[in-house]
Protein backbone atom coordinates (compact mmCIF):
# COMPACT_ATOMS: atom_id res chain seq x y z
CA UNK A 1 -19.85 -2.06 23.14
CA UNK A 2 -18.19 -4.64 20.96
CA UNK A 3 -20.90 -7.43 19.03
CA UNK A 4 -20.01 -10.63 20.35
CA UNK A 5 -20.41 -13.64 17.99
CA UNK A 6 -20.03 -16.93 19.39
CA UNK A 7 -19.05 -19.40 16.92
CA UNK A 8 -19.76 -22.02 19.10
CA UNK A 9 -23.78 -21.82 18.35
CA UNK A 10 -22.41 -21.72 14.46
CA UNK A 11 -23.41 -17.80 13.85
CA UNK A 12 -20.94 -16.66 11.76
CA UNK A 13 -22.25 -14.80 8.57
CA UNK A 14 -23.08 -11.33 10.35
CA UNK A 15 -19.32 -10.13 11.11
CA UNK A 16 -18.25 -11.68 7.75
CA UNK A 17 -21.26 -9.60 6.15
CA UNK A 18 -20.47 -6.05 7.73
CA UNK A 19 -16.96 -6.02 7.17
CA UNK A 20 -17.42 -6.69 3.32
CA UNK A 21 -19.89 -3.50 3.37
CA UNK A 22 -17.12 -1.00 4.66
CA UNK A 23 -15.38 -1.30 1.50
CA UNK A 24 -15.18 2.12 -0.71
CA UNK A 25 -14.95 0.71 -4.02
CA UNK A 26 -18.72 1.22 -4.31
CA UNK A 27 -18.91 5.29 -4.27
CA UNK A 28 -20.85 6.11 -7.18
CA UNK A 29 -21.36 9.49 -7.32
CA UNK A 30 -17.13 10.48 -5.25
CA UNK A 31 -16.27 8.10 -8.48
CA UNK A 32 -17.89 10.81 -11.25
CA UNK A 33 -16.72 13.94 -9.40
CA UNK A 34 -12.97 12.43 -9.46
CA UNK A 35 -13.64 11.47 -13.51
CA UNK A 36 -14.55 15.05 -13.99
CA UNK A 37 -11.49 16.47 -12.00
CA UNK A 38 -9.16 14.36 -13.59
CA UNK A 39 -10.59 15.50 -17.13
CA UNK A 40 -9.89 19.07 -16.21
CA UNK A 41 -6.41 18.60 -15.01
CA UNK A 42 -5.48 16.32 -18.04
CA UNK A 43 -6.69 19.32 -19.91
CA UNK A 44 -5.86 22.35 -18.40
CA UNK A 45 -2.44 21.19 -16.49
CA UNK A 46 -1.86 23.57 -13.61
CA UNK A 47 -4.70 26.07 -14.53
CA UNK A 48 -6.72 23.23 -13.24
CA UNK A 49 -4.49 22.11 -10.43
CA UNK A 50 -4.57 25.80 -8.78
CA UNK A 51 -8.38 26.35 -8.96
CA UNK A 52 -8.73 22.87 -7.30
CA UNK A 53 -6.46 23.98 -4.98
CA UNK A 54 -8.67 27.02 -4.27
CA UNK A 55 -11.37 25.49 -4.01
CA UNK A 56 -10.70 22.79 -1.27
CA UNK A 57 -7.92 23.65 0.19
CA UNK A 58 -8.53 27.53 0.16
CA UNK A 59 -5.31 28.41 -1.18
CA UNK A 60 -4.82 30.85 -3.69
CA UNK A 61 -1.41 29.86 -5.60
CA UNK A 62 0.26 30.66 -8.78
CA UNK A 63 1.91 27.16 -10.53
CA UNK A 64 5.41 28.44 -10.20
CA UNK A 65 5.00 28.26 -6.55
CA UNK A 66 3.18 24.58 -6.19
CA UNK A 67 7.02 22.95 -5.69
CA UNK A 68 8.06 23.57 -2.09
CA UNK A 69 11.49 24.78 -2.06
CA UNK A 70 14.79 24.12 -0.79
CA UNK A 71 15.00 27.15 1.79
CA UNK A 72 11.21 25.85 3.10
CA UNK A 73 13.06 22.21 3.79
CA UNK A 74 16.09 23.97 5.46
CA UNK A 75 13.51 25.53 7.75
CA UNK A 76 11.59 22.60 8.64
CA UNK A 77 14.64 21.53 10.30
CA UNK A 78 14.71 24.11 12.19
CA UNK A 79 11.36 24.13 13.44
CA UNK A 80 11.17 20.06 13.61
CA UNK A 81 10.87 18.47 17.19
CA UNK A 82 15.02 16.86 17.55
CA UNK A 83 13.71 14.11 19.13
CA UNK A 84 11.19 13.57 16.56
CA UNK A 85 14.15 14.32 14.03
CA UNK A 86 16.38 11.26 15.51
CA UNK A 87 13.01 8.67 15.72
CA UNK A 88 12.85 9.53 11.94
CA UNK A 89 16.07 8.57 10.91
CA UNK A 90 16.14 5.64 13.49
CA UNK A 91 13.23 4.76 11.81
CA UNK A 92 14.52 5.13 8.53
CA UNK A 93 17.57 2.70 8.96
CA UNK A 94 14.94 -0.05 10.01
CA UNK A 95 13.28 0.12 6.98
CA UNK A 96 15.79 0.66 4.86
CA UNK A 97 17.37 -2.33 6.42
CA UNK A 98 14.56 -4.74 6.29
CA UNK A 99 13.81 -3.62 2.45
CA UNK A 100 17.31 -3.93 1.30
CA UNK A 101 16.56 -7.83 1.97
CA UNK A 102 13.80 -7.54 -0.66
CA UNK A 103 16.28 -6.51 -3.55
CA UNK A 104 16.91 -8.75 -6.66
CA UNK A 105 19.06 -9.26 -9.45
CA UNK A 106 18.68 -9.97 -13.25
CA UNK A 107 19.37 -13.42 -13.55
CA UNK A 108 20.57 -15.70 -17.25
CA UNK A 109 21.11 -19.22 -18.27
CA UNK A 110 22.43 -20.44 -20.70
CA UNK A 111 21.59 -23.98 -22.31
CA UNK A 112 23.66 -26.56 -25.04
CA UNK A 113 23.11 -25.22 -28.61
CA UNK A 114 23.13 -21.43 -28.07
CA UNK A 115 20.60 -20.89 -25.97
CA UNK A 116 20.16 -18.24 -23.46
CA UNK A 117 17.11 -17.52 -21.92
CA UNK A 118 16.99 -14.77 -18.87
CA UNK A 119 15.26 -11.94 -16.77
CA UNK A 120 16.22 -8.35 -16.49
CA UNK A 121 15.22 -6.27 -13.67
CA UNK A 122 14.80 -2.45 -13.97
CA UNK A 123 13.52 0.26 -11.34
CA UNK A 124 10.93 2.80 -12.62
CA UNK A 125 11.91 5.72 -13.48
CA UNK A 126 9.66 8.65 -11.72
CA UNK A 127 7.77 7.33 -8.75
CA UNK A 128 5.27 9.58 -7.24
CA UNK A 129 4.65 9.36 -3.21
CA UNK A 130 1.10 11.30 -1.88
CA UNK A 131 1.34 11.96 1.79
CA UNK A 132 -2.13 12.78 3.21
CA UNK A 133 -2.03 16.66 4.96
CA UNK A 134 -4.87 18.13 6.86
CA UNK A 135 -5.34 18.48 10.41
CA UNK A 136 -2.71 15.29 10.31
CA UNK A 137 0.74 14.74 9.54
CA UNK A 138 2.07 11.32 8.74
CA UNK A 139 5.94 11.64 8.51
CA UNK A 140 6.17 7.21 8.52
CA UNK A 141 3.62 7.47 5.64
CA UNK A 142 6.67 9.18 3.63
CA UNK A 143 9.13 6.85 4.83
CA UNK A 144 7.70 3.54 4.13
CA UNK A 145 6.15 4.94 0.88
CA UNK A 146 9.73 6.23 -0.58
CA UNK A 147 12.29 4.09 0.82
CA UNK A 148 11.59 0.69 -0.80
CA UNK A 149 11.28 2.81 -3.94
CA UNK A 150 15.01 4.36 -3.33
CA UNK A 151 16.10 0.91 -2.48
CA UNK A 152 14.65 -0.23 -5.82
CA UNK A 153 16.45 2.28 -7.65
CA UNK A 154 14.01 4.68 -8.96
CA UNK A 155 15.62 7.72 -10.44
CA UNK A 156 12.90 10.17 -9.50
CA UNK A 157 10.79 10.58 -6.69
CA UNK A 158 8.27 13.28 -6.74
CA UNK A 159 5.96 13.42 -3.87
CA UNK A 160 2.61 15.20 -3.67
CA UNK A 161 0.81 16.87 -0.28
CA UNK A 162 -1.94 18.81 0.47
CA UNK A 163 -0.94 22.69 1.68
CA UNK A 164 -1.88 23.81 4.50
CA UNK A 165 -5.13 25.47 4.44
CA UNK A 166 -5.18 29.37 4.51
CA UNK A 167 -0.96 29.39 4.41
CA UNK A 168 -0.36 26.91 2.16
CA UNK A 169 2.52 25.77 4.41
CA UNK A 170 3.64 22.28 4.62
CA UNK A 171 4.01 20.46 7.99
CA UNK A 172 7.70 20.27 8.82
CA UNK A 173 7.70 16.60 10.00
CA UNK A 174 6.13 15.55 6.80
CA UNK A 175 9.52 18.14 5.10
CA UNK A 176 12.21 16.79 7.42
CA UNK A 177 10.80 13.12 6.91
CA UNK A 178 10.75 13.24 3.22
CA UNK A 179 14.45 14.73 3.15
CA UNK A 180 15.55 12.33 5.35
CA UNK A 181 13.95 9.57 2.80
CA UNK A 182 15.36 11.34 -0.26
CA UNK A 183 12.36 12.63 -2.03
CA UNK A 184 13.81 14.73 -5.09
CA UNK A 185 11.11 17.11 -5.63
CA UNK A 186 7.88 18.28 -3.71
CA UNK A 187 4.65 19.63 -4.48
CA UNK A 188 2.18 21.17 -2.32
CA UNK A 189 -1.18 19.73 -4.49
CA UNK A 190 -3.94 17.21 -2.41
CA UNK A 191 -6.68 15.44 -3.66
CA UNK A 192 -7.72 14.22 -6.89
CA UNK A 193 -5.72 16.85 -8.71
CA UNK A 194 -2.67 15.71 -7.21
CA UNK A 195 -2.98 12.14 -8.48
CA UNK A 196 -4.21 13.53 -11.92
CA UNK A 197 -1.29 15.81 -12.11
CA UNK A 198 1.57 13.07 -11.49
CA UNK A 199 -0.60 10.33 -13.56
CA UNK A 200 -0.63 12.88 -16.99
CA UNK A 201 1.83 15.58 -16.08
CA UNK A 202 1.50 19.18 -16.27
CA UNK A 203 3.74 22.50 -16.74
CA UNK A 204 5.68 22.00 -13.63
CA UNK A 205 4.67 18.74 -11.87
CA UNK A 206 6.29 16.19 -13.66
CA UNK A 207 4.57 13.00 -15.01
CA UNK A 208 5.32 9.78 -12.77
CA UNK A 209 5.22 5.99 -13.73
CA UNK A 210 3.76 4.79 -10.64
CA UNK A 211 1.45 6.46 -8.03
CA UNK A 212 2.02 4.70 -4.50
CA UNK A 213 0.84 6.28 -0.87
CA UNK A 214 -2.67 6.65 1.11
CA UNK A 215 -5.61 9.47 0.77
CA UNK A 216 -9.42 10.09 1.38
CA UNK A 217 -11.54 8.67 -0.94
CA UNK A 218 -11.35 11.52 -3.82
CA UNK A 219 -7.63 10.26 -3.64
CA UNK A 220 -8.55 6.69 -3.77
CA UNK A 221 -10.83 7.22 -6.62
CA UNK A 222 -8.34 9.07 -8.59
CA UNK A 223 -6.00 6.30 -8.41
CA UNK A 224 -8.42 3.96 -9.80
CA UNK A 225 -8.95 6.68 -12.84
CA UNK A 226 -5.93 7.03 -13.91
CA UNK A 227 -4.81 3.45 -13.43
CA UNK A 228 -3.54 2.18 -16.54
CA UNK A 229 -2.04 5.66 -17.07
CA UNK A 230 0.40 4.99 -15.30
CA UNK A 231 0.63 2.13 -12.40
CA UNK A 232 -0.81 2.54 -8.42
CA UNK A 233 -0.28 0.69 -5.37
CA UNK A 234 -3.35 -0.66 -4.35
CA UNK A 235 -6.94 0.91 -3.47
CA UNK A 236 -6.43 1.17 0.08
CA UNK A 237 -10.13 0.58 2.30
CA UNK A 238 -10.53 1.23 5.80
CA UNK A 239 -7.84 0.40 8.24
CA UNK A 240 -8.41 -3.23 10.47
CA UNK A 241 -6.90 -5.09 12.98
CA UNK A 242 -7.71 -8.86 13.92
CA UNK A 243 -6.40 -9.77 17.39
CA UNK A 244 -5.96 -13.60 17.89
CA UNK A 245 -5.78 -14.46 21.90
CA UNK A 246 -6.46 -16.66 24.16
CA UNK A 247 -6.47 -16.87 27.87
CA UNK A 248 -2.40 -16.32 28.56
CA UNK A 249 -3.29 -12.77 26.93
CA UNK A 250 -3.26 -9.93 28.52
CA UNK A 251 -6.75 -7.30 28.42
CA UNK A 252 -5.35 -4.13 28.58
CA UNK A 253 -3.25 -4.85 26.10
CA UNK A 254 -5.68 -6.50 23.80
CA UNK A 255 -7.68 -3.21 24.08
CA UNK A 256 -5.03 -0.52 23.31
CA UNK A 257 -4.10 -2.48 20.52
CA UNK A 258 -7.66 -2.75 18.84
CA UNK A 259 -8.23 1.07 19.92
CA UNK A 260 -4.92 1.85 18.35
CA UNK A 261 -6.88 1.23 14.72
CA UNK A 262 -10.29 2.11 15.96
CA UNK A 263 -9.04 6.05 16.17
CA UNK A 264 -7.98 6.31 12.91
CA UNK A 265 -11.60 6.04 11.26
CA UNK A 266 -15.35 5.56 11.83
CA UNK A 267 -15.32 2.92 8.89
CA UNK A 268 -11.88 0.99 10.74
CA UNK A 269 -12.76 -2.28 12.00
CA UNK A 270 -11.12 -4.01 15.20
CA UNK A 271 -12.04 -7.68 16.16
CA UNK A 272 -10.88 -9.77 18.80
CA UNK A 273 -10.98 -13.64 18.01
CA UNK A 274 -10.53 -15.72 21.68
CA UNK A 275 -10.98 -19.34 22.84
CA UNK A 276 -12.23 -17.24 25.95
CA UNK A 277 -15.01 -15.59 27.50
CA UNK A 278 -13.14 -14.50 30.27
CA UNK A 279 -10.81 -12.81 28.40
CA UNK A 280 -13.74 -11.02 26.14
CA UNK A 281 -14.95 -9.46 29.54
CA UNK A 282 -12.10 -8.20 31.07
CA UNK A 283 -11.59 -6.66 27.00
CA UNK A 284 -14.36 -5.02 27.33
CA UNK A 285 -13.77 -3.50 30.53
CA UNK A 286 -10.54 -1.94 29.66
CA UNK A 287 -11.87 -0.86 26.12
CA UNK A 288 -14.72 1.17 28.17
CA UNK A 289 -11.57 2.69 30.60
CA UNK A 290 -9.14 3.67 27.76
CA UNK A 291 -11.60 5.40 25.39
CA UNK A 292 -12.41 7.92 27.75
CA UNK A 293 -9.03 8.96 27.53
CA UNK A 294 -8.67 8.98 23.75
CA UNK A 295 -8.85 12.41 21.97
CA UNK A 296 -10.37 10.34 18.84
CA UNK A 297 -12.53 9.39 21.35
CA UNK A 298 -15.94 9.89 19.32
CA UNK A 299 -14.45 8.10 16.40
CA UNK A 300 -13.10 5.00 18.39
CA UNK A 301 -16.18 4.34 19.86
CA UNK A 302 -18.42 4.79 16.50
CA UNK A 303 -15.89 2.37 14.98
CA UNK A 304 -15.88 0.09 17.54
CA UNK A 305 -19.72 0.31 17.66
CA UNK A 306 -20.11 -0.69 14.16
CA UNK A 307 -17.41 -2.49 13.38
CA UNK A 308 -16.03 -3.91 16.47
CA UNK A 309 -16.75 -7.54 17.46
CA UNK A 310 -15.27 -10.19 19.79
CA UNK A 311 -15.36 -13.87 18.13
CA UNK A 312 -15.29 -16.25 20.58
CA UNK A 313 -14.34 -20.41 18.93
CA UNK A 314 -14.05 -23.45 20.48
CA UNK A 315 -10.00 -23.58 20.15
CA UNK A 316 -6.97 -21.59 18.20
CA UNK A 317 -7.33 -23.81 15.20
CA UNK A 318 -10.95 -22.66 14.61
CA UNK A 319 -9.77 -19.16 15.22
CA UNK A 320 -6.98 -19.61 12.60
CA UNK A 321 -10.10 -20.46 10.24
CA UNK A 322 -11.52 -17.05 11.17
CA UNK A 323 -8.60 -14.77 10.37
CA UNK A 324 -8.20 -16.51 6.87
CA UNK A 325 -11.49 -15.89 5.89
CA UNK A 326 -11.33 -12.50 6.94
CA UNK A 327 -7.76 -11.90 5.90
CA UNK A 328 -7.23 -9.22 7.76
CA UNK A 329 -4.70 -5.76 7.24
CA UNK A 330 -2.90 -6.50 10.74
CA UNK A 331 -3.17 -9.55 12.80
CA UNK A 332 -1.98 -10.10 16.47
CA UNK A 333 -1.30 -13.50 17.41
CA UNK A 334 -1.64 -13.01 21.29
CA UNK A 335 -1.23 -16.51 22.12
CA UNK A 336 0.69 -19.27 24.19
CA UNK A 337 2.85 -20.28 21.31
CA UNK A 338 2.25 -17.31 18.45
CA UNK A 339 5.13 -19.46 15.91
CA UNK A 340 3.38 -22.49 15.75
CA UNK A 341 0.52 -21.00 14.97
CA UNK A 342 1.79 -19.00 12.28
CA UNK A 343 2.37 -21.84 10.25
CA UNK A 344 -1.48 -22.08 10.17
CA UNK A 345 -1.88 -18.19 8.75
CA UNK A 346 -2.42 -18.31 5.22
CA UNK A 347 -3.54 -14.90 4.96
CA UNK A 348 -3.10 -11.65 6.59
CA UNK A 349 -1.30 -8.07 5.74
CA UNK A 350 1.14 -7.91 8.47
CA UNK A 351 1.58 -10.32 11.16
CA UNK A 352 3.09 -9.67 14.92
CA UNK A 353 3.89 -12.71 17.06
CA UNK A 354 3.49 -12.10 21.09
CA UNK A 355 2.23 -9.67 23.94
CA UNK A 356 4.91 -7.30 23.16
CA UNK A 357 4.91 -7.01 19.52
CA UNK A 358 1.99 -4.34 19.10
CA UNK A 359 0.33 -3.12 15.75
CA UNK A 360 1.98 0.35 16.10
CA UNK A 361 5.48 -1.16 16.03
CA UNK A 362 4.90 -1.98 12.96
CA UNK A 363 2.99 1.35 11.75
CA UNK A 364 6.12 3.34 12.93
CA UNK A 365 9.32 1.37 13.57
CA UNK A 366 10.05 -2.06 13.29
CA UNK A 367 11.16 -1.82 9.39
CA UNK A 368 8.54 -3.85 7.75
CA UNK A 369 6.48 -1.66 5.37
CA UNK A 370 2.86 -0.48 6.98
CA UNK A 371 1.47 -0.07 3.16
CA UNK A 372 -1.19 -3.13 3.72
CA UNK A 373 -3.81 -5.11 1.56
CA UNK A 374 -7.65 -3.98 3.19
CA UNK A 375 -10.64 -5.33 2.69
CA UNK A 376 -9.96 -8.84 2.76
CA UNK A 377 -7.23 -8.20 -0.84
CA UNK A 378 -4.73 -10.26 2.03
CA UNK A 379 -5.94 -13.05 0.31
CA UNK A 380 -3.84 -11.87 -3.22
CA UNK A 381 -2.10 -9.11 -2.41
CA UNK A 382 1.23 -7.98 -0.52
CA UNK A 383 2.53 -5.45 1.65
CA UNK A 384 4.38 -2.53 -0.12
CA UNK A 385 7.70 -3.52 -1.13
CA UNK A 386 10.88 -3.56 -3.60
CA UNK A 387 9.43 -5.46 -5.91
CA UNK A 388 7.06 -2.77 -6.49
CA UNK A 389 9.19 -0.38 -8.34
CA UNK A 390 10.84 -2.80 -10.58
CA UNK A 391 9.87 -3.94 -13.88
CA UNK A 392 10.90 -6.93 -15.49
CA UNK A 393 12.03 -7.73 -19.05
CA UNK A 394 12.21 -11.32 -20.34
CA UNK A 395 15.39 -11.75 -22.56
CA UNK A 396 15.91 -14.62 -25.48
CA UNK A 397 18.58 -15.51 -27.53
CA UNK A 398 18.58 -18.62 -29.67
CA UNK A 399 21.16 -19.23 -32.53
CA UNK A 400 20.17 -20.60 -35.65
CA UNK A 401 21.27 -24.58 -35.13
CA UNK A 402 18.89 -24.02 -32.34
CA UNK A 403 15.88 -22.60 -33.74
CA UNK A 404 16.29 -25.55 -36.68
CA UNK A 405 15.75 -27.69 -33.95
CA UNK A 406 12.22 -26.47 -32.62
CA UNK A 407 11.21 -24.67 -35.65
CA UNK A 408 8.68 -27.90 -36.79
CA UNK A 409 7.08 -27.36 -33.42
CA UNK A 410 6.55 -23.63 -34.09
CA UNK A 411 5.18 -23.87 -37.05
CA UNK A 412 2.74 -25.94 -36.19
CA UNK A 413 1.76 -24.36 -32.97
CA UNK A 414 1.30 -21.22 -35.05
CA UNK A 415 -0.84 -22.60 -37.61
CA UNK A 416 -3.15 -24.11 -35.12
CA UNK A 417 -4.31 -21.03 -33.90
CA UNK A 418 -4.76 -19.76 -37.36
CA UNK A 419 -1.31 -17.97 -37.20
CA UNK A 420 0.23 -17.76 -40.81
CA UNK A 421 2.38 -14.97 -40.13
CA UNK A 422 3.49 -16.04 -36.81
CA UNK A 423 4.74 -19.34 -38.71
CA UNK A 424 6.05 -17.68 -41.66
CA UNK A 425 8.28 -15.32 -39.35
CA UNK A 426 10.37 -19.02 -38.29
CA UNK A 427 9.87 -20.78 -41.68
CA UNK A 428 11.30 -17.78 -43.59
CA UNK A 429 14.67 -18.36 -41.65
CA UNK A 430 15.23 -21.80 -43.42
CA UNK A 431 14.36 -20.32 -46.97
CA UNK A 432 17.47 -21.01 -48.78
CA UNK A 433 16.85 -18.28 -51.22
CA UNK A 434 17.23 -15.29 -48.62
CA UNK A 435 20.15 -17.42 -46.93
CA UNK A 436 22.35 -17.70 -49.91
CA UNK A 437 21.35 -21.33 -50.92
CA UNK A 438 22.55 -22.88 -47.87
């Protein structure tokens, strides 16, 4: 079921190869369908937003009733799961928690002669959170999407879900979960007309500064449109998981925890990377018993089938070298001593240490935000965080003994770049005619 690719004979370009070719920043013709959606909805506001609505999700709506309201929330708590209810908010103090860590302050300094350089932070002001819908409902998508954002500060956050087809009703996990989170305002609207109608605004959704959370690729697509708009997350690719282990792993574990990402897509990608081939086996094995209990079962296997591999190398270090090529979403480090080889990871999305720290902990409950870099963007890019709904202004100050002091240099930076006005605008300070002959 699962390639294997022994490193040890130096094969090494075919994984490398078919992981770069699951990426969906290639889709020609999705990309000019989105284009023309988000046209419409720029120009026609909700008009648009309701016949898209229509059309895909096959729900007739008038714009006043596209914001889900406050008696719809009350019942969602009603008809919520309690036990779901209390893993939400446990949930929801972990990552609160862990992002509250991530928080920082404007800083100044101030230096001899007047001087005082600094940094302001500021959180954006309307943040808008999509939440996939469908035949799923993600309620930790809304939590790890809207908290750091409501750590950050943001004033507003709007966030955007597909209705339920036929009814138009929301799922009441994804309600209860973004109440518990404190989403101000909620909009049943999916798809590329959700993401065009928070990017430009329209009668009655409002217009956003920043466009965070993860869709199908119309909603990917439509974040890349209207980037520049207004700001996005990332362009999220298939999901991936890289498990690191060597012999003092255990199988059955090893295979949940690649199965765990191979269910959520035929394009997800789950590799194991060993120092053994008895290990690989006995992977295999249990991989083969587990997916015939999977309900995803046809889309585990196809994943698995096309993007599965086990890696075998001679030793950890050389398996090290594999994950930071790769640089996968979520790496496992299922291995005698996980922190030492940490220190070796240079890049990765998320990374659990140990047999008992498992992928979905993270996904769910741990705190940590499960808004990844795909697609090998590990290598530059973060994980969802604080950071990501503030903006920063530079601040300067200088008095005028000590601008007189630096204004030579200036000037003649200025002028070298062919400048005249940039050098005027200091040597116009020092004019004793506008400063009353002094």
């Amino acid at each position: 079921m699962l390639k294997v690719i022994d490193l040890r004979n130096g094969r090494d370009s075919e994984i490398f190869e078919k992981l770069a070719s699951r990426s969906q920043m290639e889709y020609g013709d999705v990309l000019r369908r989105v284009e023309d959606i988000v046209k419409d909805v720029r120009q026609d506001g909700d008009r648009a937003v309701v016949k898209y609505t229509s059309m895909f999700d096959k729900v007739d709506l008038d714009p006043e009733s596209l914001r889900v309201t406050e008696e719809e929330i009350r019942e969602a708590y009603e008809k919520i799961d309690s036990r779901l209810l209390e893993v939400i908010k446990k949930a929801r103090e972990n990552i609160e928690k862990f992002h509250e860590k991530q928080k920082e302050n404007s800083w100044f300094t101030t230096e001899e002669g007047g001087i005082i350089l600094g940094q302001m932070y500021r959180p954006l002001e309307v943040v808008g959170v999509y939440v996939p819908g469908g035949t799923a409902a993600y309620p930790s998508s809304v939590l790890m999407n809207t908290l750091p954002a409501k750590v950050a500060g943001v004033s507003k956050i709007v966030m955007l879900t597909p209705p339920g087809k036929g009814d138009g009703k929301i799922n009441p996990a994804i309600l209860a979960a973004a109440s518990e989170a404190g989403v101000d305002e909620i909009y049943r609207v999916g798809g590329a007309q959700a993401v065009a109608a928070a990017a430009f605004g329209t009668e009655n959704i409002p217009k956003v500064d920043k466009i965070v959370g993860p869709g199908n690729i119309y909603v990917a697509m439509a974040k890349r449109t209207v980037y520049g708009y207004c700001d996005i997350d990332m362009i999220a690719g298939p999901s991936e998981i890289m498990v690191v282990a060597d012999d003092t792993a255990n199988p059955g574990f090893v295979a949940a925890d690649l199965l765990s990402q191979a269910e959520h897509d035929v394009l997800a990608s789950c590799i194991l990377v060993t120092t053994s081939e008895k290990l690989a086996q006995e992977v295999e094995k249990e991989l083969v018993r587990q997916l015939e209990a999977l309900p995803r079962k046809e889309i585990a296997q196809k994943s698995i089938e096309d993007f599965g591999a086990v890696i075998i190398t001679e030793d950890v270090d050389k398996a090290v070298e594999v994950v930071n090529r790769i640089a996968p979403e979520h790496l496992e480090l299922c291995v005698k001593d996980p922190f030492d080889t940490l220190s070796d990871i240079k890049n990765a999305g998320a990374i659990f240490l140990g047999n008992y720290s498992s992928e979905p902990l993270g996904d769910y409950f741990a705190g940590p935000n499960h808004v990844l870099p795909t697609s090998g963007t590990a290598r530059f890019f973060s994980p969802l965080n604080v950071s990501d709904f503030i903006k920063k202004s530079s601040i300067i100050s200088y008095s005028r003994k000590a601008l007189e002091n630096i204004k030579e240099d200036i000037i003649l930076f200025a002028e070298a770049e062919g400048l005249k006005a940039h050098a005027n605008a200091v040597r116009i300070r020092f004019d004793k005619k506008l400063n009353g002959g002094d």
